[in-house]
N, C-alpha and C. Protein backbone atom coordinates (compact mmCIF):
# COMPACT_ATOMS: atom_id res chain seq x y z
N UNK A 1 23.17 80.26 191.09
CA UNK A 1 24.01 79.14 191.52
C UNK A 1 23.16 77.94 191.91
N UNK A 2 22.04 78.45 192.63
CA UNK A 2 21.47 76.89 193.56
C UNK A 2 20.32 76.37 191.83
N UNK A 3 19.80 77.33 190.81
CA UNK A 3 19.39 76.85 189.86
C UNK A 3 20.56 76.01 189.06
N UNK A 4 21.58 76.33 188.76
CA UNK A 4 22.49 75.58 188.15
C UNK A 4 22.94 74.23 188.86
N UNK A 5 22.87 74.26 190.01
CA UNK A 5 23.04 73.10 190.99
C UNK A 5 21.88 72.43 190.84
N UNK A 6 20.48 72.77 190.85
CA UNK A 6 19.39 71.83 190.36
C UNK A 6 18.95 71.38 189.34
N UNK A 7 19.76 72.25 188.12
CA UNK A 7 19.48 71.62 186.99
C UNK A 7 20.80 70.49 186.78
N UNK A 8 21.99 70.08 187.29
CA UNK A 8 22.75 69.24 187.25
C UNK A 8 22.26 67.82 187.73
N UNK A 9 21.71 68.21 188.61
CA UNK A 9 21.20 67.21 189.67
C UNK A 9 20.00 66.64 188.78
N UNK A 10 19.37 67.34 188.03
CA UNK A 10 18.13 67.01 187.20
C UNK A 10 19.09 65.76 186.16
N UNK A 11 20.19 66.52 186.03
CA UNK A 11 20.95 66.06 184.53
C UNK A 11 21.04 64.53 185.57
N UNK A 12 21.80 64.19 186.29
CA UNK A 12 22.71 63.10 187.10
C UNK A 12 21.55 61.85 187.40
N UNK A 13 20.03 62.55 187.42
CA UNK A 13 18.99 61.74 188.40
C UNK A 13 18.60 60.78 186.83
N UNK A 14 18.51 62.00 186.00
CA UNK A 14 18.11 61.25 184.63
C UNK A 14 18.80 60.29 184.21
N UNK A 15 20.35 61.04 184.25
CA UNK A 15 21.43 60.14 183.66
C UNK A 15 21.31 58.18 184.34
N UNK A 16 21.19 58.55 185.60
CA UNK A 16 21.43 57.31 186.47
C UNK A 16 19.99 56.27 186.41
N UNK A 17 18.49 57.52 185.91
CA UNK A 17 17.54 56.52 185.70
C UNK A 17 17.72 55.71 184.32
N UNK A 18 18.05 56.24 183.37
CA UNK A 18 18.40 55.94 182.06
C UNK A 18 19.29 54.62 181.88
N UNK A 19 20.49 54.78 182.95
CA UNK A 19 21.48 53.82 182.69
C UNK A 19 20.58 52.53 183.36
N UNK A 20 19.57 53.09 184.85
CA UNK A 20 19.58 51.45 185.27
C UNK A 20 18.24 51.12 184.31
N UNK A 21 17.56 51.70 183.54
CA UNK A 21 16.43 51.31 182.93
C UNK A 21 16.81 50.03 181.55
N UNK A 22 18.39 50.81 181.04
CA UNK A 22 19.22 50.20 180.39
C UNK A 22 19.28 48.59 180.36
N UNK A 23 20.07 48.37 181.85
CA UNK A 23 20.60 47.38 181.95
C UNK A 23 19.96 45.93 181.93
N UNK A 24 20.44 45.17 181.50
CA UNK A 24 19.97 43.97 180.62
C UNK A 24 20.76 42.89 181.91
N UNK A 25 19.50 41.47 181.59
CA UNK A 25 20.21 40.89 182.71
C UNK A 25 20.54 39.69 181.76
N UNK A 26 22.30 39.21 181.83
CA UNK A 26 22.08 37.98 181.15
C UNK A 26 21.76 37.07 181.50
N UNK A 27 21.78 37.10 182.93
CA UNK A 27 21.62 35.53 183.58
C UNK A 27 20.13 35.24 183.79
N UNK A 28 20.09 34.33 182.92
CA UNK A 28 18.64 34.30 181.95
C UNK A 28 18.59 32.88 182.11
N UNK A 29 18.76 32.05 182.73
CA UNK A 29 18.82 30.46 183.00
C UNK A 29 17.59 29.81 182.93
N UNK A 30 17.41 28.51 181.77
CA UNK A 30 16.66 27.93 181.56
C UNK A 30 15.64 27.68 183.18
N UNK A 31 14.53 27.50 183.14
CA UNK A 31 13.45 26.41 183.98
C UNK A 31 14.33 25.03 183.86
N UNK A 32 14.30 24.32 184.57
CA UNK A 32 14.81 22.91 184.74
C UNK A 32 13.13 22.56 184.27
N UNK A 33 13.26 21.30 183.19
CA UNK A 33 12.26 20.64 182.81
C UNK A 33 11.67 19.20 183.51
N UNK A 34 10.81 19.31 183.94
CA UNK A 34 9.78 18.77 184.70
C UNK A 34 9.80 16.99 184.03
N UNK A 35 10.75 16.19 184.44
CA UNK A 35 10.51 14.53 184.00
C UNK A 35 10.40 14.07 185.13
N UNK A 36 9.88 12.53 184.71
CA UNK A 36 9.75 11.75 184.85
C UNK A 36 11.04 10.59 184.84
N UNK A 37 11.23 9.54 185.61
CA UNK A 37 12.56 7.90 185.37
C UNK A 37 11.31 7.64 183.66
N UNK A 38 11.93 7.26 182.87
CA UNK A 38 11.88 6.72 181.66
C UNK A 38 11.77 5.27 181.82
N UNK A 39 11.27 4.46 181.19
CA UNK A 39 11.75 2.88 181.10
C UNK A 39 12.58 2.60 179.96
N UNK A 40 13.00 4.02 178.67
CA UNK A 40 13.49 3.62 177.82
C UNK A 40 14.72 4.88 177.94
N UNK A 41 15.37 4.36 178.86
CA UNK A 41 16.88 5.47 179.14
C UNK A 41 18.10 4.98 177.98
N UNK A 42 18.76 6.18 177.33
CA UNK A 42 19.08 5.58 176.48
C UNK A 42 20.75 4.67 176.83
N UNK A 43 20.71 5.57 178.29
CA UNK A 43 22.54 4.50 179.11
C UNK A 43 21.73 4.06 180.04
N UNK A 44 21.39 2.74 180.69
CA UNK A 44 21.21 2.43 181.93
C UNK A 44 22.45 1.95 182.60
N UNK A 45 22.91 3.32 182.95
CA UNK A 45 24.11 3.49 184.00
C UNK A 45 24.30 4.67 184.42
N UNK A 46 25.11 4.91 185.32
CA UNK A 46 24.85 6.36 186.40
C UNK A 46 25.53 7.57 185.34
N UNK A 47 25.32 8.31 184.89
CA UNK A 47 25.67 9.39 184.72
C UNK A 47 25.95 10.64 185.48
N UNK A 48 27.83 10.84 185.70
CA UNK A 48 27.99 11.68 186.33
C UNK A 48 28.33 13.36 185.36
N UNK A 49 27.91 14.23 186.48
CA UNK A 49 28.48 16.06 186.11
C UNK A 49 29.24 16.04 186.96
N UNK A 50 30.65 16.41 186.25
CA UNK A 50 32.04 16.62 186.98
C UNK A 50 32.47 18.15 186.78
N UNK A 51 33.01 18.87 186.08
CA UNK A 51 33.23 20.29 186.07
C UNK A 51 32.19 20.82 185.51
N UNK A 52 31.73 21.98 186.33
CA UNK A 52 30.59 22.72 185.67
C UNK A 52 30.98 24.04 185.50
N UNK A 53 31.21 24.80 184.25
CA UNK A 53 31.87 26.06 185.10
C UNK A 53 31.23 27.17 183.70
N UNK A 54 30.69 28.05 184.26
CA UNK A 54 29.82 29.27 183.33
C UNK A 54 30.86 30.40 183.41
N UNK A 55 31.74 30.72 181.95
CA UNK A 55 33.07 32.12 182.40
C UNK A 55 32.33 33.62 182.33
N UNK A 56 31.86 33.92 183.25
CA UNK A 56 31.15 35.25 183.39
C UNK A 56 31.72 35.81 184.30
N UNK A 57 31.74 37.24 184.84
CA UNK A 57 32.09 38.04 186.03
C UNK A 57 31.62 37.46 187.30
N UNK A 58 30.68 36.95 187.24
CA UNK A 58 29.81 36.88 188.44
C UNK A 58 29.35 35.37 188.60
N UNK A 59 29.85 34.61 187.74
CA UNK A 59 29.24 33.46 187.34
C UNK A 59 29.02 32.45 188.93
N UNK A 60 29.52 33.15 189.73
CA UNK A 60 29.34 32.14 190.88
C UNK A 60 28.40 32.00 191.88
N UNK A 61 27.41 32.83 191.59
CA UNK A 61 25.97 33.06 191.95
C UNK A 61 25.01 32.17 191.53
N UNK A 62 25.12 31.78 190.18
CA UNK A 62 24.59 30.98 189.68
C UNK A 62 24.83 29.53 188.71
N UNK A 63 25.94 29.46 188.91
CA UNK A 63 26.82 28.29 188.00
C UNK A 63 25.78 27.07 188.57
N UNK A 64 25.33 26.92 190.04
CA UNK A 64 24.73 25.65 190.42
C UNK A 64 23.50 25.29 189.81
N UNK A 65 22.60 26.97 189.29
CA UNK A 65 21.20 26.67 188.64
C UNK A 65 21.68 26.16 187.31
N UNK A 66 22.39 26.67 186.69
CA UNK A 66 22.89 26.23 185.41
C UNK A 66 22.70 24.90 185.78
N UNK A 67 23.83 24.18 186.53
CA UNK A 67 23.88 22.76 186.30
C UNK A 67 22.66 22.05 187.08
N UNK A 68 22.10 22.90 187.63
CA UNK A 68 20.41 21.73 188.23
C UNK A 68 19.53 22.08 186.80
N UNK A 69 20.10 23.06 185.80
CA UNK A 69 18.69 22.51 184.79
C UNK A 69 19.47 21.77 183.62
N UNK A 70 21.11 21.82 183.82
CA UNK A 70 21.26 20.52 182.74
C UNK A 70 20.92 19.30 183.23
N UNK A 71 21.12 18.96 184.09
CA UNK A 71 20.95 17.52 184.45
C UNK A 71 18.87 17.29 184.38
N UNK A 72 18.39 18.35 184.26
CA UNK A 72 17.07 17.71 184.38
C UNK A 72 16.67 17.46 182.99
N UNK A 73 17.83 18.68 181.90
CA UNK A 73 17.33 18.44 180.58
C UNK A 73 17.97 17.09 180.18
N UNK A 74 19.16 16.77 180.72
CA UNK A 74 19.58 14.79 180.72
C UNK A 74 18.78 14.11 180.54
N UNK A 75 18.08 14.22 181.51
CA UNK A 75 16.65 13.38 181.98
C UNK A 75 15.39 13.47 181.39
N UNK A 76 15.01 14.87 180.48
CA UNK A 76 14.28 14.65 180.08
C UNK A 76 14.80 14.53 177.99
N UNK A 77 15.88 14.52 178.13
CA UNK A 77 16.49 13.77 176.77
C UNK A 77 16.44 12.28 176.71
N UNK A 78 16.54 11.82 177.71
CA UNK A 78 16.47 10.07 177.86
C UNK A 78 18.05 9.51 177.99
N UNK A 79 18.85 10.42 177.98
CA UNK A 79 20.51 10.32 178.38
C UNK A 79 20.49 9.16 179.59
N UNK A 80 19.64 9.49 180.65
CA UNK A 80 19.94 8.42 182.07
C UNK A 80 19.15 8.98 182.92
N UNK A 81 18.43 7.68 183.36
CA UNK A 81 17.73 8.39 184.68
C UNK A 81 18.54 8.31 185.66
N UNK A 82 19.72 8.44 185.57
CA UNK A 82 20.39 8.43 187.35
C UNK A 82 21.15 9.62 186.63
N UNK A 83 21.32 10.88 186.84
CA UNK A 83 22.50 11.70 186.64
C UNK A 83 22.47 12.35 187.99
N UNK A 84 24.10 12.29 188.27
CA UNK A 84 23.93 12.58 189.22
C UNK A 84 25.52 13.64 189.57
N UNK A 85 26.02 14.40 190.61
CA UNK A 85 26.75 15.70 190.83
C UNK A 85 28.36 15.16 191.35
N UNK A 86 28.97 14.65 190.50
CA UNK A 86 30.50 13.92 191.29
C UNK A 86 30.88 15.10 192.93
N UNK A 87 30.96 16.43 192.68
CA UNK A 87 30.92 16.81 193.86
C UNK A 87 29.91 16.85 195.39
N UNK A 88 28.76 15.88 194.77
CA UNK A 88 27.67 15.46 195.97
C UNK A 88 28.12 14.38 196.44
N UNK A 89 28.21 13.12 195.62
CA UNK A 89 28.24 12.00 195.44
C UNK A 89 29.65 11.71 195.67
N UNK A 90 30.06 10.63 196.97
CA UNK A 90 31.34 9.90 197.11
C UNK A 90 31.49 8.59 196.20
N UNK A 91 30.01 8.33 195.69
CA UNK A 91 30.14 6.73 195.51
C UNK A 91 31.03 6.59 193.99
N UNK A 92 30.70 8.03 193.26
CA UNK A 92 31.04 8.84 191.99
C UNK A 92 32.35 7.94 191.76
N UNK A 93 33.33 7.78 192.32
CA UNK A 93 34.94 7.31 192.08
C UNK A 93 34.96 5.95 192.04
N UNK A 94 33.68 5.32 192.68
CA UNK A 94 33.91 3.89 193.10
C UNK A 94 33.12 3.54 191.67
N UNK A 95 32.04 3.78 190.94
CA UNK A 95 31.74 3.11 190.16
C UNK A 95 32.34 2.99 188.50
N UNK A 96 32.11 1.52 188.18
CA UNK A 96 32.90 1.18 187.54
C UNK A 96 31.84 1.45 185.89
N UNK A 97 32.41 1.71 184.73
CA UNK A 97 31.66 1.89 184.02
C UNK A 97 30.82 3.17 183.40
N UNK A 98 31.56 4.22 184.05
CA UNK A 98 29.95 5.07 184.06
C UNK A 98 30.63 6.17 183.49
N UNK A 99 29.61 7.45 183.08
CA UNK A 99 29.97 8.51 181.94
C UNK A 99 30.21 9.64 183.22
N UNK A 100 31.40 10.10 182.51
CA UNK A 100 31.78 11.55 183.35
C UNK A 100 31.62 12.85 182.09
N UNK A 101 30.01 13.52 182.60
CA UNK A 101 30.67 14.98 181.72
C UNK A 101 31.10 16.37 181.86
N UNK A 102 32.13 16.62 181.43
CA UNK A 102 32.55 18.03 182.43
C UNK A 102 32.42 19.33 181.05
N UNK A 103 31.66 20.32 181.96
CA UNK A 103 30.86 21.29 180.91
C UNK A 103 31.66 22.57 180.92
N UNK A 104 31.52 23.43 179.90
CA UNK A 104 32.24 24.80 179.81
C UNK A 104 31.20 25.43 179.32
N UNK A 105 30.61 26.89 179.99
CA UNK A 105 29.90 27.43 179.22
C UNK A 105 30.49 29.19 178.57
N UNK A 106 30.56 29.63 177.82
CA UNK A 106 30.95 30.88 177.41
C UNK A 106 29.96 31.70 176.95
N UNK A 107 29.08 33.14 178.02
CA UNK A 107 28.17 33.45 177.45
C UNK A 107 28.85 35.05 176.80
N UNK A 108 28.26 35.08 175.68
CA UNK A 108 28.78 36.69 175.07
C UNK A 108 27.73 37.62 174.67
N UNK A 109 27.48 38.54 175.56
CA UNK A 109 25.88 39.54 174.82
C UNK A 109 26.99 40.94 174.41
N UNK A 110 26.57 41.54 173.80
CA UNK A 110 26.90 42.88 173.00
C UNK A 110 25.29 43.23 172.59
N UNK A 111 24.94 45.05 173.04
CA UNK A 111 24.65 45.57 172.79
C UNK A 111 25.24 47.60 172.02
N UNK A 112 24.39 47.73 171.57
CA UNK A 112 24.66 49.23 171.07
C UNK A 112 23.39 49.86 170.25
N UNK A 113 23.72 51.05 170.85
CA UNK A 113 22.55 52.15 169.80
C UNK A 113 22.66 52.41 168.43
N UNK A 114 21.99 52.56 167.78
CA UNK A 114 21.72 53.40 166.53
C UNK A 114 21.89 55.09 167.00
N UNK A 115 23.12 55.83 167.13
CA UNK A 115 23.00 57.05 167.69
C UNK A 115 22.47 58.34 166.74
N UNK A 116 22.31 57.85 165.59
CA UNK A 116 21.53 58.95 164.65
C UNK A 116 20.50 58.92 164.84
N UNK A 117 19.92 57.98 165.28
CA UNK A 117 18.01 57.65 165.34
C UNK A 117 17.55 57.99 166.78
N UNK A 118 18.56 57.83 167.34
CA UNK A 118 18.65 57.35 169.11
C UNK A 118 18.82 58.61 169.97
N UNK A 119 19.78 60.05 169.34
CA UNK A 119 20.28 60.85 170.28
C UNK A 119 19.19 61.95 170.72
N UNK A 120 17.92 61.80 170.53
CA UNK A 120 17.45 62.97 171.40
C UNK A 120 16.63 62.46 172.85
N UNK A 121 16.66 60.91 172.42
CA UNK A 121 16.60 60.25 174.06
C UNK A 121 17.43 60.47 174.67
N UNK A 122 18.29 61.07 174.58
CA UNK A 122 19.76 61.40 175.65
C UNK A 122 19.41 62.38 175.87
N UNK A 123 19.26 63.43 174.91
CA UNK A 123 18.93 64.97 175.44
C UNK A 123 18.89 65.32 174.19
N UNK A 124 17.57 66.50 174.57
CA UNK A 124 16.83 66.83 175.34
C UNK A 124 15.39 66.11 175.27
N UNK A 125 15.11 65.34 174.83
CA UNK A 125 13.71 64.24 175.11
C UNK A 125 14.11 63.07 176.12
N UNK A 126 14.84 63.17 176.45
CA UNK A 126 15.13 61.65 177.55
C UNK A 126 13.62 61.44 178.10
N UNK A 127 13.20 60.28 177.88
CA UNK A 127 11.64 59.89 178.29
C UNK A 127 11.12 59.91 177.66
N UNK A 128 10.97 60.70 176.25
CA UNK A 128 9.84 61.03 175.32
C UNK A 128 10.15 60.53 173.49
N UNK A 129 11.53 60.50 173.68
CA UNK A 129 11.62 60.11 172.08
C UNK A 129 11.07 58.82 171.90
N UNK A 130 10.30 58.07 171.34
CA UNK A 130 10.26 56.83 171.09
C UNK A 130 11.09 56.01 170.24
N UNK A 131 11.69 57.34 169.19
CA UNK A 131 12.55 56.02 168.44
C UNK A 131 14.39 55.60 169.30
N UNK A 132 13.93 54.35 170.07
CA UNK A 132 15.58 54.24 170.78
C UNK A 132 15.74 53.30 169.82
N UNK A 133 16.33 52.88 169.24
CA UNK A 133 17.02 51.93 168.24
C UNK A 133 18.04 51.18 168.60
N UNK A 134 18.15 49.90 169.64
CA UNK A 134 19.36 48.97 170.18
C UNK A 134 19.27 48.00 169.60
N UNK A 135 20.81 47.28 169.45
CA UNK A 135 20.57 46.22 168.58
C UNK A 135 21.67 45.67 169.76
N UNK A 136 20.99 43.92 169.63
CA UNK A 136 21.55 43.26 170.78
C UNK A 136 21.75 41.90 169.84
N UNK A 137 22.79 41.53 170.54
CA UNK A 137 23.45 39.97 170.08
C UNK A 137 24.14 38.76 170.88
N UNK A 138 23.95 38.38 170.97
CA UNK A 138 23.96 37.01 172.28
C UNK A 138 24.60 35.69 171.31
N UNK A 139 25.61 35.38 172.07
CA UNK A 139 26.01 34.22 171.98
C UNK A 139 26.45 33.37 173.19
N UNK A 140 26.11 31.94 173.26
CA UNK A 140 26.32 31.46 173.83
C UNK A 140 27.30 30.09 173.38
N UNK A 141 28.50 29.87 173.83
CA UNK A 141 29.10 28.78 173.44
C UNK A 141 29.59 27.65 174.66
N UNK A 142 28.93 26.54 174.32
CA UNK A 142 29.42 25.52 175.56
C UNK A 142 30.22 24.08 174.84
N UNK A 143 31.43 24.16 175.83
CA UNK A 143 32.38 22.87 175.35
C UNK A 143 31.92 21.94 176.35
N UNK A 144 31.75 20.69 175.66
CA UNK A 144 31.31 19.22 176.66
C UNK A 144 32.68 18.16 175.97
N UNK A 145 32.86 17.19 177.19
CA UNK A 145 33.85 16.61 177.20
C UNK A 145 33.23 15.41 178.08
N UNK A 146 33.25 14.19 177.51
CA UNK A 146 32.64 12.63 178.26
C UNK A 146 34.01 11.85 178.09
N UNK A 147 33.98 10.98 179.45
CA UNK A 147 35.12 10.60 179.89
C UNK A 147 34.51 9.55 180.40
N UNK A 148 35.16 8.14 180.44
CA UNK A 148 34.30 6.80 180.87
C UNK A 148 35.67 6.34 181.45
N UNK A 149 35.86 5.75 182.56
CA UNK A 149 37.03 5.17 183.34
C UNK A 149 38.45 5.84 183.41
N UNK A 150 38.22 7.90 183.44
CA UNK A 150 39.01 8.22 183.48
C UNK A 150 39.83 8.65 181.60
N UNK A 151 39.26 7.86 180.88
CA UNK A 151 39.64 8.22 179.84
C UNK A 151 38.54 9.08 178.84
N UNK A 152 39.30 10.05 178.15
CA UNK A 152 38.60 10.96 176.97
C UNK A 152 37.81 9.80 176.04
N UNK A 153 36.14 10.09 176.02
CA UNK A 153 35.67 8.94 174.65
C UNK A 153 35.29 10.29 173.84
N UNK A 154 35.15 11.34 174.45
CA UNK A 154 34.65 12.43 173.18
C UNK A 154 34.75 13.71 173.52
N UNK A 155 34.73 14.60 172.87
CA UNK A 155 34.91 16.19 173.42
C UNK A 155 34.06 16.71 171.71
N UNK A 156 33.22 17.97 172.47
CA UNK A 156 32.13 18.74 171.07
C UNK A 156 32.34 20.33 171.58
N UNK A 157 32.00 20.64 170.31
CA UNK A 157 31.72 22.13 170.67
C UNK A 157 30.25 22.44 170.33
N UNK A 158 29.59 23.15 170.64
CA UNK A 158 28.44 24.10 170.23
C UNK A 158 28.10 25.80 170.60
N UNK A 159 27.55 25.88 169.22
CA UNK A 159 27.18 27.58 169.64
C UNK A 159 25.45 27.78 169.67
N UNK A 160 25.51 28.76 169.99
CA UNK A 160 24.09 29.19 169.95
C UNK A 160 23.97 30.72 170.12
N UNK A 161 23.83 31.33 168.61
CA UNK A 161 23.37 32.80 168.46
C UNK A 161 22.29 33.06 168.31
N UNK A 162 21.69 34.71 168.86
CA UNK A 162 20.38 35.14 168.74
C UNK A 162 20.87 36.66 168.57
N UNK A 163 20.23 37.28 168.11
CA UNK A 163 19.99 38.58 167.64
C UNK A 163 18.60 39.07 168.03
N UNK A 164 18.75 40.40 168.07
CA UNK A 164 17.53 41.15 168.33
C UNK A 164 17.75 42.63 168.38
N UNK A 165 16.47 43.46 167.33
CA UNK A 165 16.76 44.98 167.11
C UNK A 165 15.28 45.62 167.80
N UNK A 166 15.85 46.66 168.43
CA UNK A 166 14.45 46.97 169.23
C UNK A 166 14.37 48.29 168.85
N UNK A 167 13.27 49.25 168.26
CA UNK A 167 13.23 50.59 167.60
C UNK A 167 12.67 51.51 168.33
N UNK A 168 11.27 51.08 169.40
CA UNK A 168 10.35 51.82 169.70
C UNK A 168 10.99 51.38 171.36
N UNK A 169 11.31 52.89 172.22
CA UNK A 169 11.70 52.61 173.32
C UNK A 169 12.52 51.42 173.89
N UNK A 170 13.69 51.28 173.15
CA UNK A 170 14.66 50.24 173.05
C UNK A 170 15.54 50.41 174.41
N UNK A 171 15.37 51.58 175.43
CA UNK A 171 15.59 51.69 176.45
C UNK A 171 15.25 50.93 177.23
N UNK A 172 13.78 50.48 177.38
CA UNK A 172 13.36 50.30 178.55
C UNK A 172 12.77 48.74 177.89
N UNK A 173 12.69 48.46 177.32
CA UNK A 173 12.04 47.29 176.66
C UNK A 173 13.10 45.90 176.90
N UNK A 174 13.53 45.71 177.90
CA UNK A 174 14.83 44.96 178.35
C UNK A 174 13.98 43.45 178.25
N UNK A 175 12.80 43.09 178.60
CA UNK A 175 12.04 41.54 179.06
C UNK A 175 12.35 40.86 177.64
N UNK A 176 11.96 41.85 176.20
CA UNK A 176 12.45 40.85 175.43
C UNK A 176 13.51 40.33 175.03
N UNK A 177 14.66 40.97 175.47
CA UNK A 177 16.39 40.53 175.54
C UNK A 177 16.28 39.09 176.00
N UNK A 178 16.12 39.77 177.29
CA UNK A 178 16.02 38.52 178.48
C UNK A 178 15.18 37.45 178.10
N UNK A 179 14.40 37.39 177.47
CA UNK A 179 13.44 35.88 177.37
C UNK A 179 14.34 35.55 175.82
N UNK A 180 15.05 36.31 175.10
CA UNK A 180 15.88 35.64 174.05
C UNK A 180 16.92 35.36 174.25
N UNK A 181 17.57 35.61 175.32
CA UNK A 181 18.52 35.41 175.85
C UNK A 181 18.63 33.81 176.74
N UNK A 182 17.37 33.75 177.67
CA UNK A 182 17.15 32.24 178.15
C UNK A 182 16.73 31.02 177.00
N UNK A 183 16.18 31.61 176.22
CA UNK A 183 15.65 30.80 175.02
C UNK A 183 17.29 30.30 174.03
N UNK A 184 18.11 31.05 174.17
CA UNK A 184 19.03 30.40 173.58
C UNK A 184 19.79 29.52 174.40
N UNK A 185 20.19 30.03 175.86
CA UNK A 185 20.50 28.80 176.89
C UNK A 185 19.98 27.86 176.65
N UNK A 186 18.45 27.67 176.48
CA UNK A 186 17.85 26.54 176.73
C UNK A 186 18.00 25.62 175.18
N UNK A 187 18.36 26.21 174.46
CA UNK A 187 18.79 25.63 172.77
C UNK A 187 19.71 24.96 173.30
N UNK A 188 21.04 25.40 173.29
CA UNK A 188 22.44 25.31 173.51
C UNK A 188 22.45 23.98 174.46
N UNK A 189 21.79 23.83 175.07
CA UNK A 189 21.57 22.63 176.31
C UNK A 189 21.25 22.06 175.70
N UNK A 190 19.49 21.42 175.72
CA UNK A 190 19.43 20.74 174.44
C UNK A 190 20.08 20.20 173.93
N UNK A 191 20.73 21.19 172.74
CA UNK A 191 21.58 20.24 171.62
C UNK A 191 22.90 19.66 172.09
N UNK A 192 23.02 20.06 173.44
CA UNK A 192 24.24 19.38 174.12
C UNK A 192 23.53 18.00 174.32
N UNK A 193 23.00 17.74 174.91
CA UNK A 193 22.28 16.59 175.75
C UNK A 193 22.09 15.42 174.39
N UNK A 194 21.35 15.80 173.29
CA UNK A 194 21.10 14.98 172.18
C UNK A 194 22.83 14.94 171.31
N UNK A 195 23.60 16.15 171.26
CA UNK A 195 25.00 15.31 170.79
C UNK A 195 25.43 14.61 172.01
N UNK A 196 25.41 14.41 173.14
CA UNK A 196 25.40 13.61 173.77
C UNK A 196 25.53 12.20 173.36
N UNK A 197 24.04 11.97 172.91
CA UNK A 197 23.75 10.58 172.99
C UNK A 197 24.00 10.43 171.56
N UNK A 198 24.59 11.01 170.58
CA UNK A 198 25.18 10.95 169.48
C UNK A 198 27.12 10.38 169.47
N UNK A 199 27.42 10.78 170.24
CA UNK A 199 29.10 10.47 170.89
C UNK A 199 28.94 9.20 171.84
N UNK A 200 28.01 8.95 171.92
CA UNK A 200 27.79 8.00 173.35
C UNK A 200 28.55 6.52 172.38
């Protein structure tokens, strides 16, 4: 009895190291990029961020880093050196002239095994098979919407997919998800910021 009770417990300790060795983090948020005020801004006028909103489970942990590294990638696009947070800023309502952009982000990762290649890492090699075979897919989609005196001047969509197949210990090999995973955030921004100044 107490051997069958320790070999369960063997089963449960594995099971639970396995799953957290698993888990993948999406929230993978760009570095805010390091500028400089420009002398050649391409609006010299205030640029405001009005809705910022990332639709994830949890997204409210971090929705604010999101929007402190769009506004630095603004800045270092040449969009405006003044961008600035309508929910910081009172003066935001009073000025006359100026760009409002309110952001949507939609992030989507899907992973799964190869379970023909994959099942003797479950049992009975858990730890030792090398071939784990996961294949992971990330999308990220963000809607932008610019608004100048209250009125719509433009609304875009963009996506940004990445893929990635991992063969050799696809368990535990999670850092390269994650750095393809921020690497597409940081695309997706980007090409927001430059259609930006394309709608402008």
């Amino acid at each position: 009895m107490i051997q069958m009770l320790n070999g369960n417990l063997r089963i449960v300790l594995l099971g639970f190291f396995l799953f957290v060795s698993c888990a993948i983090d999406i929230k993978q948020i760009p570095q805010p990029r390091e500028t400089e005020n420009t002398i050649y801004p391409i609006i010299n006028k205030p640029v405001y961020i009005g809705k910022f909103e990332v639709y994830t489970s949890d997204s409210v942990n971090y929705t604010r880093a999101w929007k402190y590294t769009f506004k630095s990638i603004l800045k270092n696009n040449r969009v405006s050196n003044q961008v600035f947070d309508v929910s910081n800023d009172r003066n935001a309502k009073q000025d006359v002239e100026t760009y409002l952009i309110d952001i949507e982000v939609y992030p989507n990762f899907e992973s799964h095994f190869s379970m023909w290649k994959t099942w003797p890492a479950f049992w009975p090699l858990t730890g030792y098979w090398p071939l784990q075979v996961r294949n992971h897919n990330y999308e990220v989609k963000l809607i932008c919407k610019i608004s100048m005196n209250g009125l719509i001047k433009s609304q875009f969509e963009i996506t940004e997919t990445a893929k990635k197949t991992i063969e050799i210990y696809g368990f535990y090999r999670t850092s390269e998800i994650e750095s393809m995973i921020e690497v597409a955030n940081l695309k997706v921004l980007d090409r927001c910021a430059k259609e930006i100044i394309n709608h402008l």
